[in-house]
N, C-alpha and C. Protein backbone atom coordinates (compact mmCIF):
# COMPACT_ATOMS: atom_id res chain seq x y z
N UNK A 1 -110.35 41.29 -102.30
CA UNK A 1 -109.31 41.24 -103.32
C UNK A 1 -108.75 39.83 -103.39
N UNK A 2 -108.73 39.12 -104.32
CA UNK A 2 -108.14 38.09 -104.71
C UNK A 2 -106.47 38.04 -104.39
N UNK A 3 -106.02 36.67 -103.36
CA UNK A 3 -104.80 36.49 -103.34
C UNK A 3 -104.04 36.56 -105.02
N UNK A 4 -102.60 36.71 -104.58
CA UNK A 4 -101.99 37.42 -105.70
C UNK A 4 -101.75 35.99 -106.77
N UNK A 5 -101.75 35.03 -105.88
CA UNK A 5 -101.49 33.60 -105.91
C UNK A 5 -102.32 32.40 -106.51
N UNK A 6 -103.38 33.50 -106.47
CA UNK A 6 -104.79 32.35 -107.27
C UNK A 6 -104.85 32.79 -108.07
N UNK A 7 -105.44 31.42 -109.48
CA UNK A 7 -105.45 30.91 -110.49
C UNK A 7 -106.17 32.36 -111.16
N UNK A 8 -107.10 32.82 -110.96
CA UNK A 8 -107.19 33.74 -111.54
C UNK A 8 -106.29 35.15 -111.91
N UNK A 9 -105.18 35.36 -110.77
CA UNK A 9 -104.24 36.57 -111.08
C UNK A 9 -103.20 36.28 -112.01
N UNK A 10 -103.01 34.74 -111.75
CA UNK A 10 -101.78 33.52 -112.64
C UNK A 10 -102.53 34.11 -114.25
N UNK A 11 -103.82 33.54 -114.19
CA UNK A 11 -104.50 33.64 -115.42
C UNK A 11 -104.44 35.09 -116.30
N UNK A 12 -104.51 36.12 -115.74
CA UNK A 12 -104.45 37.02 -115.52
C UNK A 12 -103.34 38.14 -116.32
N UNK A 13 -102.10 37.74 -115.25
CA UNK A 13 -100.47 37.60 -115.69
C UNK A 13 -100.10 37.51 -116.68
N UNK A 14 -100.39 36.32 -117.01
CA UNK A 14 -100.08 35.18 -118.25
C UNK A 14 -100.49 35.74 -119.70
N UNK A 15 -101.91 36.27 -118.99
CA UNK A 15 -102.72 36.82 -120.35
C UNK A 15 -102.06 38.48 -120.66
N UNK A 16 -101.65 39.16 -119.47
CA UNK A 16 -101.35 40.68 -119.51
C UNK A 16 -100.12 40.33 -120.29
N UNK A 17 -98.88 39.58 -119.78
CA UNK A 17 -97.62 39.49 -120.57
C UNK A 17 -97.85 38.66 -122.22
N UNK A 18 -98.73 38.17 -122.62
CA UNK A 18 -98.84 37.83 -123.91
C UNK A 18 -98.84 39.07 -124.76
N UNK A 19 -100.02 39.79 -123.80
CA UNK A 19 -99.98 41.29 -125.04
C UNK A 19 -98.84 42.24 -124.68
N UNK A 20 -98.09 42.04 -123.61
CA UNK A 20 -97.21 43.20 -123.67
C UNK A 20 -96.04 42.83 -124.76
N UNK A 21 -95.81 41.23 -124.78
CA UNK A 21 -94.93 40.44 -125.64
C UNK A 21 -95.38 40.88 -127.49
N UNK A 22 -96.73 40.96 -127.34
CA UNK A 22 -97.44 41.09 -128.88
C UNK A 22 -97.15 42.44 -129.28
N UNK A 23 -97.17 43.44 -127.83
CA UNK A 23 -97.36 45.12 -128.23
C UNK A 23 -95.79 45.07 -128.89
N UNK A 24 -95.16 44.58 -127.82
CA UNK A 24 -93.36 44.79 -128.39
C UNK A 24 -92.65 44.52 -129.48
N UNK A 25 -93.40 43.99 -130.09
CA UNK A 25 -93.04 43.13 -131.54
C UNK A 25 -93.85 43.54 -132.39
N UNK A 26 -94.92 44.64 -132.08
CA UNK A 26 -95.41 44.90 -133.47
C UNK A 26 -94.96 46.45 -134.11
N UNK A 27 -95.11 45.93 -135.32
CA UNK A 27 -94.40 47.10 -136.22
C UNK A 27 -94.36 48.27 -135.73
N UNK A 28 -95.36 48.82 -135.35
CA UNK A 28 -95.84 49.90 -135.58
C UNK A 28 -95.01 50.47 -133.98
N UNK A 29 -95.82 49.96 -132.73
CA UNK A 29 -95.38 50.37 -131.25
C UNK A 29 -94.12 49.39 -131.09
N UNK A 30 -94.01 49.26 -131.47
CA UNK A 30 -92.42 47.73 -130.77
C UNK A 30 -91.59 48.66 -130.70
N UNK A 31 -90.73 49.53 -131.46
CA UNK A 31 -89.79 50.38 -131.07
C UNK A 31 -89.57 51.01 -129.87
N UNK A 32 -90.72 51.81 -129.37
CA UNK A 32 -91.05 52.42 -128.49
C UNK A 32 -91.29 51.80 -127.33
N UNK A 33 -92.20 50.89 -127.58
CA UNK A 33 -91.98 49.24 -126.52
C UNK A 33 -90.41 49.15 -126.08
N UNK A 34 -89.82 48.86 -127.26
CA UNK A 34 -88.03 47.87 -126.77
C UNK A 34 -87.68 48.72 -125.98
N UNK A 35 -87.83 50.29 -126.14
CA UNK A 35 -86.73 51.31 -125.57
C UNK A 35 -86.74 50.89 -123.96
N UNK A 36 -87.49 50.49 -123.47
CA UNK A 36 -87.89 50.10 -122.18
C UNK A 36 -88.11 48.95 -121.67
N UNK A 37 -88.78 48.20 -122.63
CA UNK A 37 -88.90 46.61 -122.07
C UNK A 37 -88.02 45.90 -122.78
N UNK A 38 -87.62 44.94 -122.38
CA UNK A 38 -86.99 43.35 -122.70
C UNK A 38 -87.62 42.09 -122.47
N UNK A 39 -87.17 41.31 -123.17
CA UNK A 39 -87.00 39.85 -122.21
C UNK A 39 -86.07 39.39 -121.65
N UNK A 40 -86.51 38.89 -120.75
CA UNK A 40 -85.48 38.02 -119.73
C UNK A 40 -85.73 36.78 -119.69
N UNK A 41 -85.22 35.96 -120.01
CA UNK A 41 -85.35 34.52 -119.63
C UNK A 41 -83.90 33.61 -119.19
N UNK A 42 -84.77 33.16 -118.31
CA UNK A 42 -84.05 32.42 -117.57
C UNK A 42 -84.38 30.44 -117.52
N UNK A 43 -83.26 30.28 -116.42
CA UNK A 43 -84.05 28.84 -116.10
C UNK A 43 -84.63 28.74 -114.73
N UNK A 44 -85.46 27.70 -114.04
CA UNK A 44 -86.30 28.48 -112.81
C UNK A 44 -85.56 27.24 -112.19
N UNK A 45 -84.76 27.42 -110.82
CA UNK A 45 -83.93 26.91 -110.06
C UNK A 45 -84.51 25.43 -109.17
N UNK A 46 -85.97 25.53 -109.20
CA UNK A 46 -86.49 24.16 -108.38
C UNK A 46 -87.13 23.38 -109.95
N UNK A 47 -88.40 23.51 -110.90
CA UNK A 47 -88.72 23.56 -111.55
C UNK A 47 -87.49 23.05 -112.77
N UNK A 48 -86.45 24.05 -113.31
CA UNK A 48 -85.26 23.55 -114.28
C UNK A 48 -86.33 23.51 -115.52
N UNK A 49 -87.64 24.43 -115.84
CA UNK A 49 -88.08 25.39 -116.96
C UNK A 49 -87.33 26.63 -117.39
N UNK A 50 -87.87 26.52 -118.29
CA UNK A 50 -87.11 27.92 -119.03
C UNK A 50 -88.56 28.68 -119.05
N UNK A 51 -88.42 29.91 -118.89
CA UNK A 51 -89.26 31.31 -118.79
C UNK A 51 -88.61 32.66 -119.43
N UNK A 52 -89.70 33.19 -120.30
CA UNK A 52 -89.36 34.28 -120.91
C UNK A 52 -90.32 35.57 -120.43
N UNK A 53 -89.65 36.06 -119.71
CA UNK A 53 -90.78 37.24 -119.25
C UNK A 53 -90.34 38.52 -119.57
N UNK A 54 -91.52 39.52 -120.20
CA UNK A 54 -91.25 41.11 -119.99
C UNK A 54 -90.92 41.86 -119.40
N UNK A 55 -89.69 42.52 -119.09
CA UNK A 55 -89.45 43.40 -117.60
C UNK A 55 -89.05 44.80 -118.49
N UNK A 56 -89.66 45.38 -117.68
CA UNK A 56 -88.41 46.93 -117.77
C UNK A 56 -87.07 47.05 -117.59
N UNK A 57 -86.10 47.85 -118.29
CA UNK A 57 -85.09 47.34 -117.89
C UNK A 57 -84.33 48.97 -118.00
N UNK A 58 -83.06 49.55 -117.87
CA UNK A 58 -81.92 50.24 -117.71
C UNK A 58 -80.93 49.87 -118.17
N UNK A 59 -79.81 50.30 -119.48
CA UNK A 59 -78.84 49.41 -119.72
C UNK A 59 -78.03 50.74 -119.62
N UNK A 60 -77.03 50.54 -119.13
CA UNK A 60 -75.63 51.03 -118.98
C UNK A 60 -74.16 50.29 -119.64
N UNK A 61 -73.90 50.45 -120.98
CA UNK A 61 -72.82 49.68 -121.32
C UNK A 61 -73.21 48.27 -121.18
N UNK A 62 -72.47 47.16 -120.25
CA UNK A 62 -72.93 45.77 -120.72
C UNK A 62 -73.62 45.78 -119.25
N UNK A 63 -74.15 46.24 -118.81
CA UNK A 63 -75.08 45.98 -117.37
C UNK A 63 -76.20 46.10 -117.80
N UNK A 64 -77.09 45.65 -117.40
CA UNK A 64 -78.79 45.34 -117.90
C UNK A 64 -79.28 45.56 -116.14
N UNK A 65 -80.34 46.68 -115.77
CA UNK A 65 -80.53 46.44 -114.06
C UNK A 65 -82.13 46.56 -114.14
N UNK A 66 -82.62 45.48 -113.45
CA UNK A 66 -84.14 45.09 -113.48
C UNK A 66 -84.60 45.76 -112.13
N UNK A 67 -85.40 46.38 -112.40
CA UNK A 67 -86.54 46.60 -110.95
C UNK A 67 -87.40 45.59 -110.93
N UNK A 68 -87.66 44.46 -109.80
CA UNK A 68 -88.97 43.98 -109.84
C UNK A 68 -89.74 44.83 -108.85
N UNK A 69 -90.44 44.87 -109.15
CA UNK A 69 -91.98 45.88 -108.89
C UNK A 69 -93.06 44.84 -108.42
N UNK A 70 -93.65 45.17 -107.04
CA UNK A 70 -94.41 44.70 -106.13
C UNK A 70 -93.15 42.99 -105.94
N UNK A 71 -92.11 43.06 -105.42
CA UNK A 71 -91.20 41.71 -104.96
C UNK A 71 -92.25 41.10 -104.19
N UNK A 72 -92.65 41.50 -102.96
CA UNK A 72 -93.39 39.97 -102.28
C UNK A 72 -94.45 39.03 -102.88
N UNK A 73 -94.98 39.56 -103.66
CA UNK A 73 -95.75 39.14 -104.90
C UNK A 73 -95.09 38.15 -106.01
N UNK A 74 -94.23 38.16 -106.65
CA UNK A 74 -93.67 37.42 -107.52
C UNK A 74 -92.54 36.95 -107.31
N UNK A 75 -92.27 35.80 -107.82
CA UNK A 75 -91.10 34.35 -107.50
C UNK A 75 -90.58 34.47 -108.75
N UNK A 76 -90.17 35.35 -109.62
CA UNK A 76 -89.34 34.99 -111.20
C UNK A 76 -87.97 35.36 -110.15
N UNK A 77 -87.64 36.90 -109.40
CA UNK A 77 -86.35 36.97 -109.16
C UNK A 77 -85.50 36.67 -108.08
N UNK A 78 -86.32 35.69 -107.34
CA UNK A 78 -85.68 34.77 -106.88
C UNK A 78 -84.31 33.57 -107.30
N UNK A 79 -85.10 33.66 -107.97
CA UNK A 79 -84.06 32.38 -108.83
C UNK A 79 -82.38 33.03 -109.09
N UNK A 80 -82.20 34.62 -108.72
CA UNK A 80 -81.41 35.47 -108.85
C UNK A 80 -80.11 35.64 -107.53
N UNK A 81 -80.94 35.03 -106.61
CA UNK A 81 -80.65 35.43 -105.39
C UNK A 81 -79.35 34.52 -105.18
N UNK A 82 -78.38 35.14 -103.77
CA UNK A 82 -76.97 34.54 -103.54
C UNK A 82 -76.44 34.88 -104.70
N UNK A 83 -75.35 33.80 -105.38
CA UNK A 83 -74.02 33.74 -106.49
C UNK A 83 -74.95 34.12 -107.22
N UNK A 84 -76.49 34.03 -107.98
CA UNK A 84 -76.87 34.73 -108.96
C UNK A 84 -77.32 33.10 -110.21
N UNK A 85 -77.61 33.94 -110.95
CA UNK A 85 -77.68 32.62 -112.20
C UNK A 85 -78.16 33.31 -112.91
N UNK A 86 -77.59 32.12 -114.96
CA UNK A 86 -77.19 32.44 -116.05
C UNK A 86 -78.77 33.13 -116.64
N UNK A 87 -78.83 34.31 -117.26
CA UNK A 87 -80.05 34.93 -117.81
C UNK A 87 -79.68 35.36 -119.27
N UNK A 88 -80.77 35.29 -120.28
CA UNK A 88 -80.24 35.71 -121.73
C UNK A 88 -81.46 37.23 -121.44
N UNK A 89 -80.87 38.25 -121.73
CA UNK A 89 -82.30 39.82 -122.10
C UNK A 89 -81.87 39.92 -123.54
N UNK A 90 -83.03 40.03 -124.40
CA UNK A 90 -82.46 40.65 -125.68
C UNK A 90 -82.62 42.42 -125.52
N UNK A 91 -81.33 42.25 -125.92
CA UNK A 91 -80.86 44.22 -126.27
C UNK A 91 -80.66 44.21 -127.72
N UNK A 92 -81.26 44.80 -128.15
CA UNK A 92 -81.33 46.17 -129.55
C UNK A 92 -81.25 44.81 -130.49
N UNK A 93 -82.37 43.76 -129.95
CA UNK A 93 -82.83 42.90 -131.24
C UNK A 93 -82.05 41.76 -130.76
N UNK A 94 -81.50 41.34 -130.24
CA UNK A 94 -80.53 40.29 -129.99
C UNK A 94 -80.06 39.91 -128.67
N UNK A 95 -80.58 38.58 -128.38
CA UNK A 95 -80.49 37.53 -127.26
C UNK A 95 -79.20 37.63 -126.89
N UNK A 96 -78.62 38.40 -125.45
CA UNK A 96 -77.17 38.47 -124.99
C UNK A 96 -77.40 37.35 -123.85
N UNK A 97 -76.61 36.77 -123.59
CA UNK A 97 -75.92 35.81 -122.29
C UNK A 97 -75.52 36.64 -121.26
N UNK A 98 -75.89 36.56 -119.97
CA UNK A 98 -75.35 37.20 -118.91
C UNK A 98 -75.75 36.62 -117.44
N UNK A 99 -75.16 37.19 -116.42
CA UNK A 99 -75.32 36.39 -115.39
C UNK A 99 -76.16 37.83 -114.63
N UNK A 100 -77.16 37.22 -113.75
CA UNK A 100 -78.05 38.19 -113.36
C UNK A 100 -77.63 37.64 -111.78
N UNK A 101 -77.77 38.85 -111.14
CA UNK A 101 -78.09 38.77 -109.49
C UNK A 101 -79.09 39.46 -109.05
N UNK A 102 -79.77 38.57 -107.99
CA UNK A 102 -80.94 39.84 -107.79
C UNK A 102 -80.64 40.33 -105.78
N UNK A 103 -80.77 41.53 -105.62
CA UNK A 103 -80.16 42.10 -104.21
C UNK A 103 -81.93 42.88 -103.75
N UNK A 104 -81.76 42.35 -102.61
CA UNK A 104 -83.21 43.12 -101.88
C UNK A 104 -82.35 44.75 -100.76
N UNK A 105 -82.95 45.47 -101.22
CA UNK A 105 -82.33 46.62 -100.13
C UNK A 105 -83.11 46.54 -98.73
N UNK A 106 -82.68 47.74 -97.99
CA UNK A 106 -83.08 47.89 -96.72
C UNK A 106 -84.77 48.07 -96.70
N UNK A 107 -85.29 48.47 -97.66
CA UNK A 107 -86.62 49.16 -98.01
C UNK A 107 -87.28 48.09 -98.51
N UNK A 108 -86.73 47.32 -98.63
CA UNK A 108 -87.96 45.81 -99.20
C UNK A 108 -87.55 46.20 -100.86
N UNK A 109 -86.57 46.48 -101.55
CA UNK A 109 -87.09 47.26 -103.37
C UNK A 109 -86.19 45.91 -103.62
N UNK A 110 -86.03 45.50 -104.90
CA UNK A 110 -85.58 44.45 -105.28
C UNK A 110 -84.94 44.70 -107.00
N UNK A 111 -83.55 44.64 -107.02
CA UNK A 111 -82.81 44.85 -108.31
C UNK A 111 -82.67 43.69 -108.50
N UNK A 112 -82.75 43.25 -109.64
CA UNK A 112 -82.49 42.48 -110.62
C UNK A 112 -81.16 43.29 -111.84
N UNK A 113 -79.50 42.56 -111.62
CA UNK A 113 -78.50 42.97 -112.18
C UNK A 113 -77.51 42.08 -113.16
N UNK A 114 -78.38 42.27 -114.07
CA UNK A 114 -77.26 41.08 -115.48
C UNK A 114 -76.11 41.80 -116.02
N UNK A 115 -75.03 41.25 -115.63
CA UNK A 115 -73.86 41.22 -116.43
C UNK A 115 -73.77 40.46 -117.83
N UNK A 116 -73.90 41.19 -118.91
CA UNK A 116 -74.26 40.38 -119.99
C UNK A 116 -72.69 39.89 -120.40
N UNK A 117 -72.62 38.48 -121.00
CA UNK A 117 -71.14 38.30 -121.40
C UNK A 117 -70.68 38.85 -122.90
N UNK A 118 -69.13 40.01 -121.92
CA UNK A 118 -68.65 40.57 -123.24
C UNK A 118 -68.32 39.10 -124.69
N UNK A 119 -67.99 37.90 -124.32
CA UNK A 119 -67.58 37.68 -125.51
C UNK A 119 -68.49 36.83 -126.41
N UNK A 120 -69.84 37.11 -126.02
CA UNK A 120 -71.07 36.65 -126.47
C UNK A 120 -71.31 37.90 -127.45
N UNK A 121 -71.16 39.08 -127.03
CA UNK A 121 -71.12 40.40 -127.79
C UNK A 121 -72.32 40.47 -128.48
N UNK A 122 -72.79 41.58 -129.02
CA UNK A 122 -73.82 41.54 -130.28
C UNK A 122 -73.40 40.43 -131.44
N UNK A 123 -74.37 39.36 -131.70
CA UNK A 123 -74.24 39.19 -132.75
C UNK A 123 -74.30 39.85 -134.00
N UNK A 124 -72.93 39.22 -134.88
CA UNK A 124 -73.41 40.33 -135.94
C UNK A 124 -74.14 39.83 -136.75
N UNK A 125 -74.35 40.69 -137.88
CA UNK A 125 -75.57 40.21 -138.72
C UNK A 125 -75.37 39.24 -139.89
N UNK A 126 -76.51 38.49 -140.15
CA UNK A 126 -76.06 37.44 -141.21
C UNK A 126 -75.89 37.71 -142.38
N UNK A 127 -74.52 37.54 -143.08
CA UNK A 127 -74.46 38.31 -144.27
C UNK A 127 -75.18 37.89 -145.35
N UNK A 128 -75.73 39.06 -146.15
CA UNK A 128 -76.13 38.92 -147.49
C UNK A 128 -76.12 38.07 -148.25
N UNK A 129 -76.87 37.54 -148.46
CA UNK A 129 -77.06 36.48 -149.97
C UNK A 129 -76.39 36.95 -150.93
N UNK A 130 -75.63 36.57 -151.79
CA UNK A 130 -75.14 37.25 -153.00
C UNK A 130 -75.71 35.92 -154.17
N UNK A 131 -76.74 36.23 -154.91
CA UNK A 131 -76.73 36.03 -156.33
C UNK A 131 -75.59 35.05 -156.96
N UNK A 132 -75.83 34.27 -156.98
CA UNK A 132 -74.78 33.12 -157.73
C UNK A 132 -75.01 32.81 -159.30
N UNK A 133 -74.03 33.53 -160.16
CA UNK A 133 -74.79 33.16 -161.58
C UNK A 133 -74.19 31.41 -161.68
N UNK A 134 -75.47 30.82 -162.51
CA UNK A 134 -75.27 29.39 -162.96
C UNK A 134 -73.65 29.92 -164.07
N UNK A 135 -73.16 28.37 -163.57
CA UNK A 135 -71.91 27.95 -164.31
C UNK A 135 -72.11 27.59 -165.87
N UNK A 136 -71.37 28.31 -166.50
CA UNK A 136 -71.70 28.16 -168.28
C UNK A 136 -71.10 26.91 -169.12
């Protein structure tokens, strides 16, 4: 079995989250997609890239709570760890601001927990064009 770490699983990854990113956004399955997945992006704490990745997610009011799934394997929720740091997930179509922490339990399981900011709120929507008749 190939380390989780070589270029081929990277390759791999990279290529699996393009289509889960493509499935989520298309017309047809994206709905059904969002109900469950998001993005999360963040900035990566050594690096100071920005990353947009697919996670599953749980929202409760303004809490957003990530499972990462297989943790010793992947370095995205790290960057979470201690005081935490700033993460945008889009919920119900729209990029919220929030601060994520990520906590390892007794069992090795690993939450990932964004407090999205209330006064970032849903954006609302951009209003309507209205028709301007020419001046007579």
């Amino acid at each position: 079995m190939p380390s989780l770490q070589s270029p081929f699983v990277r390759r791999f990854v990279r290529a699996f989250n393009t289509g889960v990113l493509a499935w989520r956004s298309s017309p047809r399955w994206g709905g059904a997609a969002r109900r469950h997945l998001t993005i999360l992006t963040y900035t990566g704490r050594r690096s100071g890239r920005e990353f947009s990745i697919p996670v599953g997610y749980r929202r409760r009011g303004e809490v957003v709570t990530i499972g990462a799934m297989l943790p010793d394997a992947k370095l995205w929720w790290r960057n979470f760890l201690g005081a935490g740091a700033a993460a945008t997930v889009e919920v119900d179509g729209v990029a919220r601001p929030g601060h994520a922490v990520a906590v390892r339990d007794d069992a090795g399981r690993v939450t990932v927990t964004v407090r999205l900011d209330p006064l970032a709120g849903p954006a609302a929507p951009a209003p309507a064009e209205v028709p301007v008749a020419p001046a007579e």
